[in-house]
Protein backbone atom coordinates (compact mmCIF):
# COMPACT_ATOMS: atom_id res chain seq x y z
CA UNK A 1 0.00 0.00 0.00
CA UNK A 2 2.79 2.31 0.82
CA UNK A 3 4.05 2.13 -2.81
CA UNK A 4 1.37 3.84 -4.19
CA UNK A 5 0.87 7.56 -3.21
CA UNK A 6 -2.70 7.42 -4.53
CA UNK A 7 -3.73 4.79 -1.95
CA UNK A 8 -1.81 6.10 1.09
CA UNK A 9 -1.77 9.44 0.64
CA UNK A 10 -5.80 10.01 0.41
CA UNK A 11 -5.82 7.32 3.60
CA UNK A 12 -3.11 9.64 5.26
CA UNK A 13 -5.72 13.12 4.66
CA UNK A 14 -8.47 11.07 5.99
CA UNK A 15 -7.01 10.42 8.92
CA UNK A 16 -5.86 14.05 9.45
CA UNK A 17 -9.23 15.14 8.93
CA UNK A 18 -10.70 12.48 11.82
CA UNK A 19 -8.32 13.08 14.44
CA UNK A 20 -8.87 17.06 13.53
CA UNK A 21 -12.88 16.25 14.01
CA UNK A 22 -12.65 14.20 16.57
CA UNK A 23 -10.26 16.94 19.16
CA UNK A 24 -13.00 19.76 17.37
CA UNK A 25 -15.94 17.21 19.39
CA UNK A 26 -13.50 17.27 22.41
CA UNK A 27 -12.30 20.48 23.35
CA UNK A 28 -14.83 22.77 21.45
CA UNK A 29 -17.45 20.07 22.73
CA UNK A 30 -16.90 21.37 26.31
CA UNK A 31 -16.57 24.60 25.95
CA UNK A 32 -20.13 25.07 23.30
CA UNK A 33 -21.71 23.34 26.57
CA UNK A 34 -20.43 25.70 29.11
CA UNK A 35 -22.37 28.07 27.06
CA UNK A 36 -25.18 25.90 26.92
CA UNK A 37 -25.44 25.52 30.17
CA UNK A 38 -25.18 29.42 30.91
CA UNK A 39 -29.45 29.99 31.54
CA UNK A 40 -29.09 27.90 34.94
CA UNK A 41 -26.43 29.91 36.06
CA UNK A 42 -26.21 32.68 38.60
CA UNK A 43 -24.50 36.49 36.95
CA UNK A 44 -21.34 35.59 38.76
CA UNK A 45 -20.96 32.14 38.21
CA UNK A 46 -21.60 33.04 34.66
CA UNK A 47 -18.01 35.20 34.97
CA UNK A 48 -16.29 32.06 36.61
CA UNK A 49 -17.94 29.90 33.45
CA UNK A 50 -16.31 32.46 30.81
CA UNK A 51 -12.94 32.47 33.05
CA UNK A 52 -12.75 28.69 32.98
CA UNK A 53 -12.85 28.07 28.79
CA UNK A 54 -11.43 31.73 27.89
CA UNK A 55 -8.07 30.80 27.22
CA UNK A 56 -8.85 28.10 25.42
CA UNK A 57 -12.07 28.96 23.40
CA UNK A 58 -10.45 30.47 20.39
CA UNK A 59 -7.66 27.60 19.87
CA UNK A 60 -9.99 24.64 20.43
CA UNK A 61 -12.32 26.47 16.72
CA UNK A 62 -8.71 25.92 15.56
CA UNK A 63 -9.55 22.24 14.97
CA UNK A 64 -12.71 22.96 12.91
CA UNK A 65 -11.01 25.16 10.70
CA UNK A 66 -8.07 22.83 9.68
CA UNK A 67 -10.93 19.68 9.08
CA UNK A 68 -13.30 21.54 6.46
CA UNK A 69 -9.17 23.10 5.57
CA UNK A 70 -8.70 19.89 4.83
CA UNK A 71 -11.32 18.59 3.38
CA UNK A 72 -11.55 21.12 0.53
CA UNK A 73 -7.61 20.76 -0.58
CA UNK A 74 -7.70 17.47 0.12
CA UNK A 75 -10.88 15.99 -1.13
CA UNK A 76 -12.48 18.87 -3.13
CA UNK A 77 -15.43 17.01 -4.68
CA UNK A 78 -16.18 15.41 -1.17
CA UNK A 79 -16.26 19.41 -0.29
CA UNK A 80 -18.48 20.05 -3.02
CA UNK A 81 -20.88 17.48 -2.71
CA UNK A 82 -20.93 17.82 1.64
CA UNK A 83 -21.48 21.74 1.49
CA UNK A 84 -23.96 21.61 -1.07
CA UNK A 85 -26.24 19.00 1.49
CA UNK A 86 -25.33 20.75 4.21
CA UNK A 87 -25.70 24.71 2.78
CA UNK A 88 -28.40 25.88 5.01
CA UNK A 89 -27.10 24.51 8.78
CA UNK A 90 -23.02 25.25 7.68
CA UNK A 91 -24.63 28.99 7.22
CA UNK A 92 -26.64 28.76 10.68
CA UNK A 93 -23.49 27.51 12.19
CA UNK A 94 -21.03 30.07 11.19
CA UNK A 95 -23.88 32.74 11.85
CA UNK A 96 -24.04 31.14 15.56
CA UNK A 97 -20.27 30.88 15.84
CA UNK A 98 -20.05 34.96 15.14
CA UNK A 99 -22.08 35.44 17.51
CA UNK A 100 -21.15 33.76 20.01
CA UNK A 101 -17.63 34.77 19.57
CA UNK A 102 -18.76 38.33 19.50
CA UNK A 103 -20.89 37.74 22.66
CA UNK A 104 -18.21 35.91 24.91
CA UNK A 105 -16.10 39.70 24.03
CA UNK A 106 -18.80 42.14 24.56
CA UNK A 107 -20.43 40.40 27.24
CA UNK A 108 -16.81 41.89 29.31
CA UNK A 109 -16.97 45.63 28.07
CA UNK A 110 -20.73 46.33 28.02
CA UNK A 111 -22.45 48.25 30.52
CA UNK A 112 -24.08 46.09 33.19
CA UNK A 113 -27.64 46.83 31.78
CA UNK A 114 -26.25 44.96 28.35
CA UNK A 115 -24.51 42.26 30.17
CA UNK A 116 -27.55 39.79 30.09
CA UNK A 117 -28.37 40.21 26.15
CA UNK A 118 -24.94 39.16 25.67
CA UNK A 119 -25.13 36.79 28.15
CA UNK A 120 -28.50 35.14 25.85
CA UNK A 121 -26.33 35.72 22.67
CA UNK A 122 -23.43 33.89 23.94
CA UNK A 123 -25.59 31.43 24.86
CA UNK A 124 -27.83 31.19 21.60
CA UNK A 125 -24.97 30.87 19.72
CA UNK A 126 -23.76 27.90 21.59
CA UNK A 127 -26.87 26.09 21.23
CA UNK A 128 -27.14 27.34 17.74
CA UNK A 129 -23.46 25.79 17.03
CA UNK A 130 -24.02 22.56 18.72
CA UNK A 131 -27.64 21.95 17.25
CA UNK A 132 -26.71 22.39 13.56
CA UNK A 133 -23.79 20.18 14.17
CA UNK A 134 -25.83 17.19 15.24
CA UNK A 135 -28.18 17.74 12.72
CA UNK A 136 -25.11 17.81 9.91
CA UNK A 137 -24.36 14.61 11.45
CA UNK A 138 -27.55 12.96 11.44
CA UNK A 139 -28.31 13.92 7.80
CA UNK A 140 -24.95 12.74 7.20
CA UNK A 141 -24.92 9.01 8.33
CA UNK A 142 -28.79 9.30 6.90
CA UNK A 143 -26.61 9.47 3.08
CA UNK A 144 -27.33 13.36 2.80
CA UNK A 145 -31.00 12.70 1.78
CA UNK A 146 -33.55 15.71 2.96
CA UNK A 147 -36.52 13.72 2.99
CA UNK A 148 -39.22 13.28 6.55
CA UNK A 149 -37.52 10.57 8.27
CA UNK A 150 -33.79 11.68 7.55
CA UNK A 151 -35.04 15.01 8.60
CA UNK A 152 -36.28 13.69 11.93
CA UNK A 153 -33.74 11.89 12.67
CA UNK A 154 -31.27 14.80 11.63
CA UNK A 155 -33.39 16.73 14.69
CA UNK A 156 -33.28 13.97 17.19
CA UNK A 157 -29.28 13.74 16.79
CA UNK A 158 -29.48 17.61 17.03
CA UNK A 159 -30.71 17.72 20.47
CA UNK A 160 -28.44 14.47 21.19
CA UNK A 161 -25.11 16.63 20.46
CA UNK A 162 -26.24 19.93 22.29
CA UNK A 163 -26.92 17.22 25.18
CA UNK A 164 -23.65 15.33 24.19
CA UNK A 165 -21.71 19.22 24.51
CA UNK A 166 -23.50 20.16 27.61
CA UNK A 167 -22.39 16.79 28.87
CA UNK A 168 -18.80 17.41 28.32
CA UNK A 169 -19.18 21.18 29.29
CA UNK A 170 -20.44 20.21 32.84
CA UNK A 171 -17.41 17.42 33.56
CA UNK A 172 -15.58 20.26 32.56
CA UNK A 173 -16.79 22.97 35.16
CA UNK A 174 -16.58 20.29 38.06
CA UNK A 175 -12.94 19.74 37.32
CA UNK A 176 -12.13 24.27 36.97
CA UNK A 177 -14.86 25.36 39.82
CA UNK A 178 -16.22 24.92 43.18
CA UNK A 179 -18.71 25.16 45.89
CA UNK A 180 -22.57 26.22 44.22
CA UNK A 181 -21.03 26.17 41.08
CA UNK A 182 -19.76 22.93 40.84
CA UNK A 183 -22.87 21.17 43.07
CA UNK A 184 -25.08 22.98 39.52
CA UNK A 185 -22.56 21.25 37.15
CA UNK A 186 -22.83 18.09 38.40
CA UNK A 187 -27.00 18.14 38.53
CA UNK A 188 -27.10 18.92 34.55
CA UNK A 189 -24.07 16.42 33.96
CA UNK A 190 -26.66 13.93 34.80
CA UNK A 191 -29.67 14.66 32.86
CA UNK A 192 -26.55 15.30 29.63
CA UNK A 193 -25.60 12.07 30.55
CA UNK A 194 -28.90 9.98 29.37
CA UNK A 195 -29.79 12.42 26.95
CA UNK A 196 -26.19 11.83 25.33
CA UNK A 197 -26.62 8.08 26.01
CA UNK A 198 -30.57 7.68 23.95
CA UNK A 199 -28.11 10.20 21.22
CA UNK A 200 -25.50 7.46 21.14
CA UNK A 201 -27.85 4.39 21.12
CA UNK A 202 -29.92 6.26 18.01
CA UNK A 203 -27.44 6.65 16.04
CA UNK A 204 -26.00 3.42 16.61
CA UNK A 205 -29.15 1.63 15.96
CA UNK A 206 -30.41 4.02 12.48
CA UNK A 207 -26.61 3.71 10.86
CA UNK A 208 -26.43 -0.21 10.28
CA UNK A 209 -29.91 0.13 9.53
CA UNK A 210 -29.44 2.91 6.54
CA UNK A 211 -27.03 0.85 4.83
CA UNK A 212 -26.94 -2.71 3.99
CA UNK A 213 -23.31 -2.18 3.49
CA UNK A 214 -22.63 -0.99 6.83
CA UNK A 215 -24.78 -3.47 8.73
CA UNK A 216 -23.22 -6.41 6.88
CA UNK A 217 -20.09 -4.66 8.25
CA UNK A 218 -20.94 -5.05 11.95
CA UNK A 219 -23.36 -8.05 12.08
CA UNK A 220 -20.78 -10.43 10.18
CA UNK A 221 -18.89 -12.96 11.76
CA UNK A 222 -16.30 -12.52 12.77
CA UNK A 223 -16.44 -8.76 12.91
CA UNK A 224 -19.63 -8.40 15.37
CA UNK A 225 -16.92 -10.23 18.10
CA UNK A 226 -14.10 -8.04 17.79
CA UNK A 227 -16.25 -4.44 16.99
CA UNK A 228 -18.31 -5.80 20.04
CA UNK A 229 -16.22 -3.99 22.52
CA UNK A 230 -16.39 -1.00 21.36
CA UNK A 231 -20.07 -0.44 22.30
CA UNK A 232 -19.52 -2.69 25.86
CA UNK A 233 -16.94 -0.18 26.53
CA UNK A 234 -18.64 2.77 25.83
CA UNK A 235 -21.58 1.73 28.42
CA UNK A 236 -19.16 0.75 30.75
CA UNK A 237 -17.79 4.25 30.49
CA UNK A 238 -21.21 5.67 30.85
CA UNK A 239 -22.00 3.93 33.83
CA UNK A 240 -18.84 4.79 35.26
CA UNK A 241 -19.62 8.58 34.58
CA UNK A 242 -22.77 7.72 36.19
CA UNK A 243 -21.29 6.72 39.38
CA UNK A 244 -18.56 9.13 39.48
CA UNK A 245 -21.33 11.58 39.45
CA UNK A 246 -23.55 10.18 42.11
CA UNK A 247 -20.38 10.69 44.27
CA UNK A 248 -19.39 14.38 43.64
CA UNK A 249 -19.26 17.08 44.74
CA UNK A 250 -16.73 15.34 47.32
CA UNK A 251 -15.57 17.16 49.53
CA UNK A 252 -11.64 16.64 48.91
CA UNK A 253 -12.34 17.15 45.01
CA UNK A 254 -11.40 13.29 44.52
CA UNK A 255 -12.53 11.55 41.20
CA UNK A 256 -13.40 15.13 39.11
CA UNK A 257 -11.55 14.40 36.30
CA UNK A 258 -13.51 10.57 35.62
CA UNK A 259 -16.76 12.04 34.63
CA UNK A 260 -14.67 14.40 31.87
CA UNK A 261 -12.15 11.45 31.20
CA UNK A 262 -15.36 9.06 31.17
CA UNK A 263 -16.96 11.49 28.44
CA UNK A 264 -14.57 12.36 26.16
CA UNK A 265 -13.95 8.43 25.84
CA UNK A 266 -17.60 8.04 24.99
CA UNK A 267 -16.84 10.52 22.26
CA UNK A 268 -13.79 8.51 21.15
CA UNK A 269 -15.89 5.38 20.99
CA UNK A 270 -18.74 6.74 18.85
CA UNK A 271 -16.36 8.54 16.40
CA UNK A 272 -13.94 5.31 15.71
CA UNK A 273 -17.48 3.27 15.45
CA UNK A 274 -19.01 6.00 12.64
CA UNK A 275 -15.19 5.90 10.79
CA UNK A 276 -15.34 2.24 11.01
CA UNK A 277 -19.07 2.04 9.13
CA UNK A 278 -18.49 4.99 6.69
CA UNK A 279 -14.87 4.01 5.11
CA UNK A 280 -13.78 3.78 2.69
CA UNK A 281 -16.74 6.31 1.62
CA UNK A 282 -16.61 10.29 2.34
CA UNK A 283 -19.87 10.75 1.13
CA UNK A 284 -22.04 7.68 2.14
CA UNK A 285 -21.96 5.06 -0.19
CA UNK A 286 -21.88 7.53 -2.74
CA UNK A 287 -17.87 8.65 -3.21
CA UNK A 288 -14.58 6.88 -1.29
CA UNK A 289 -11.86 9.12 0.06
CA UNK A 290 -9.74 7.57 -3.14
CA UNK A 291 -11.83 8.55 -5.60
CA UNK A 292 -12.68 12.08 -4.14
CA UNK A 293 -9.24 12.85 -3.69
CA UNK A 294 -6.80 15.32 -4.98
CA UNK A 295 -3.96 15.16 -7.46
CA UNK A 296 -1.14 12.14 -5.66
CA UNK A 297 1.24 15.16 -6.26
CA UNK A 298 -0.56 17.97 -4.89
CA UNK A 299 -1.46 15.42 -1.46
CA UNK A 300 2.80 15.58 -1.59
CA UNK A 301 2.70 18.90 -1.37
CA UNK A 302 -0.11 19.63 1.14
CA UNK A 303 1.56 16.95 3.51
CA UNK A 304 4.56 18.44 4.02
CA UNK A 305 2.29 21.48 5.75
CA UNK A 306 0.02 19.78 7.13
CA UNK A 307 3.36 17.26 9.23
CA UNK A 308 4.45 21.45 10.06
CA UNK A 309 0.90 23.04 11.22
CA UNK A 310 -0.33 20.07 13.25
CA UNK A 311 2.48 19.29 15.63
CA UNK A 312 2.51 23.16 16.35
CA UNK A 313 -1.14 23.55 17.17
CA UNK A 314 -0.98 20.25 19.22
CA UNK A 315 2.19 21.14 21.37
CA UNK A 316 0.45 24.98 21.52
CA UNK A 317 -2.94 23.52 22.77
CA UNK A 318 -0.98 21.27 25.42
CA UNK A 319 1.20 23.98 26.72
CA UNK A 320 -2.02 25.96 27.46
CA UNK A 321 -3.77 23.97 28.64
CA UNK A 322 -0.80 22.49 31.19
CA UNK A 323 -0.02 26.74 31.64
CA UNK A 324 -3.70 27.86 32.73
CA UNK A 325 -4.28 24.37 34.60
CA UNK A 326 -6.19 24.58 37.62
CA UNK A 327 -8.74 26.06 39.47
CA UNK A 328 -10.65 28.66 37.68
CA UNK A 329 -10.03 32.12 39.33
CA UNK A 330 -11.70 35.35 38.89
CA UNK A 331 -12.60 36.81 35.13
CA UNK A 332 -10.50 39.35 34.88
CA UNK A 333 -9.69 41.69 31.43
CA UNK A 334 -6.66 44.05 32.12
């Protein structure tokens, strides 16, 4: 395989693009669901809430710009084809990301009489962000088809994701906060928590079932024994969150980090299972990564960047987040 740049090199992109989709789900994941989760929260907890994802808001979009980067140099009728399906929610979601990136700003300099508009904004474009994302995604392992059913399901994953998001925003405030706010994080990390779980189980269930392909993929022998632990894992995981939760706030701040650990894993697990059923294909059983891919030679080219620009967002995203670990202390702007 390695012989030929036109099989390993379009293999290589997709890859690039996954792991830069799945960190997006990760660390963007918890921060959109800090937002979501602003309405519950009290004006100054709201402050502690911005403190605890500011330094890291901005660099975690990084990840969403270098996958659809990605996908348009590196599979640009894949780009075509997705965008065109997708037109109307990409719009709503750049529309929501403006404003909620204008929001989390303003929300610091306005007068205090303007403070909870842009409090609503920042939130509205969180939920904004994270709804048309699931529904991308469920109209995406539906094959990209706008009819009733893909529609409904499209709206189902919707509210799965926001829930999925709020989920990994909430592990995230009980590992950065304290006291009230904290004991509030870990009450909506367990309603996330089934809401993600019904998400995870509906998609699992409607992908197999949109595609004889796929389910002759998972319900084979011998592949339904060794793809079987992914989904035992991922409800192990989810009952460990479970527990983890029942158990916090604890007073010695012992075990915050499972429920975030816990979530992000059940992330993981859902992402490798949807890259398992969907390759070789980019668009569902419609166009493989090989034959949406660009020129062998130009892939040559756009490698050698892409081995530059990754490693330095990765070690830049690590050294913040090891820099502002922590505790998160008072929102400050000087």
């Amino acid at each position: 395989m390695f012989n030929d740049p036109a099989v390993w090199l379009p293999l290589a992109f997709a890859a690039l693009m996954g792991l830069s989709i799945l960190i997006y789900v990760v660390l963007d994941g918890f921060d959109l669901g800090v937002g979501i989760l602003f309405p519950g929260a009290s004006g100054a907890d709201r402050d502690r809430m911005v403190a605890s994802i500011g330094p890291f808001w901005d660099a975690n979009e990084t990840w969403l710009v270098l996958a659809i980067g990605l996908l348009l140099v590196a599979f640009p009728i894949a780009h075509g084809m997705i965008l065109t399906a997708l037109y109307l929610p990409v719009a709503l979601m750049l529309v929501a990301l403006i404003l909620r990136g204008v929001a989390f700003e303003f929300r610091a300099k306005a007068e205090a009489s303007w403070k909870p508009l842009w409090d609503r904004a920042f939130f509205g474009g969180s939920l904004l962000t994270a709804l048309t994302q699931g529904y991308m995604l469920g109209l995406y392992v539906t094959g990209l088809e706008s009819t009733l059913p893909t529609v409904s399901f499209g709206l189902l994953t919707a509210v799965c994701v926001a829930a999925g998001y709020a989920l990994m925003g909430a592990t995230w405030l009980i590992i950065k906060t304290e006291g009230d706010l904290q004991r509030y994080a870990v009450s909506r990390a367990r309603l996330a928590l089934v809401l993600t779980m019904i998400g995870f189980l509906a998609i699992s269930v409607a992908t197999p079932l949109v595609s004889p392909r796929i389910f002759t993929k998972w319900f084979s022998l011998p592949e339904i024994l060794f793809l079987s632990p992914l989904p035992i894992t991922a409800g192990l995981l989810a009952v460990a969150v479970f527990i983890a939760l029942s158990h916090l706030p604890d007073s010695r701040d012992r075990f915050r980090w499972v429920p975030f650990a816990g979530s992000a894993g059940i992330m993981v697990l859902a992402f490798f299972g949807l890259a398992y059923s969907f390759y070789p294909f980019i668009v569902p059983d419609r166009l493989t990564i090989y034959a949406a891919a660009a020129a062998p030679e130009s892939l040559a080219i756009i490698l050698v960047g892409a081995l530059v620009v990754v490693p330095v967002i990765i070690a830049y995203s690590a050294f913040s987040y090891w820099v502002f670990r922590g505790k998160a202390g008072e929102l400050r702007y000087d």
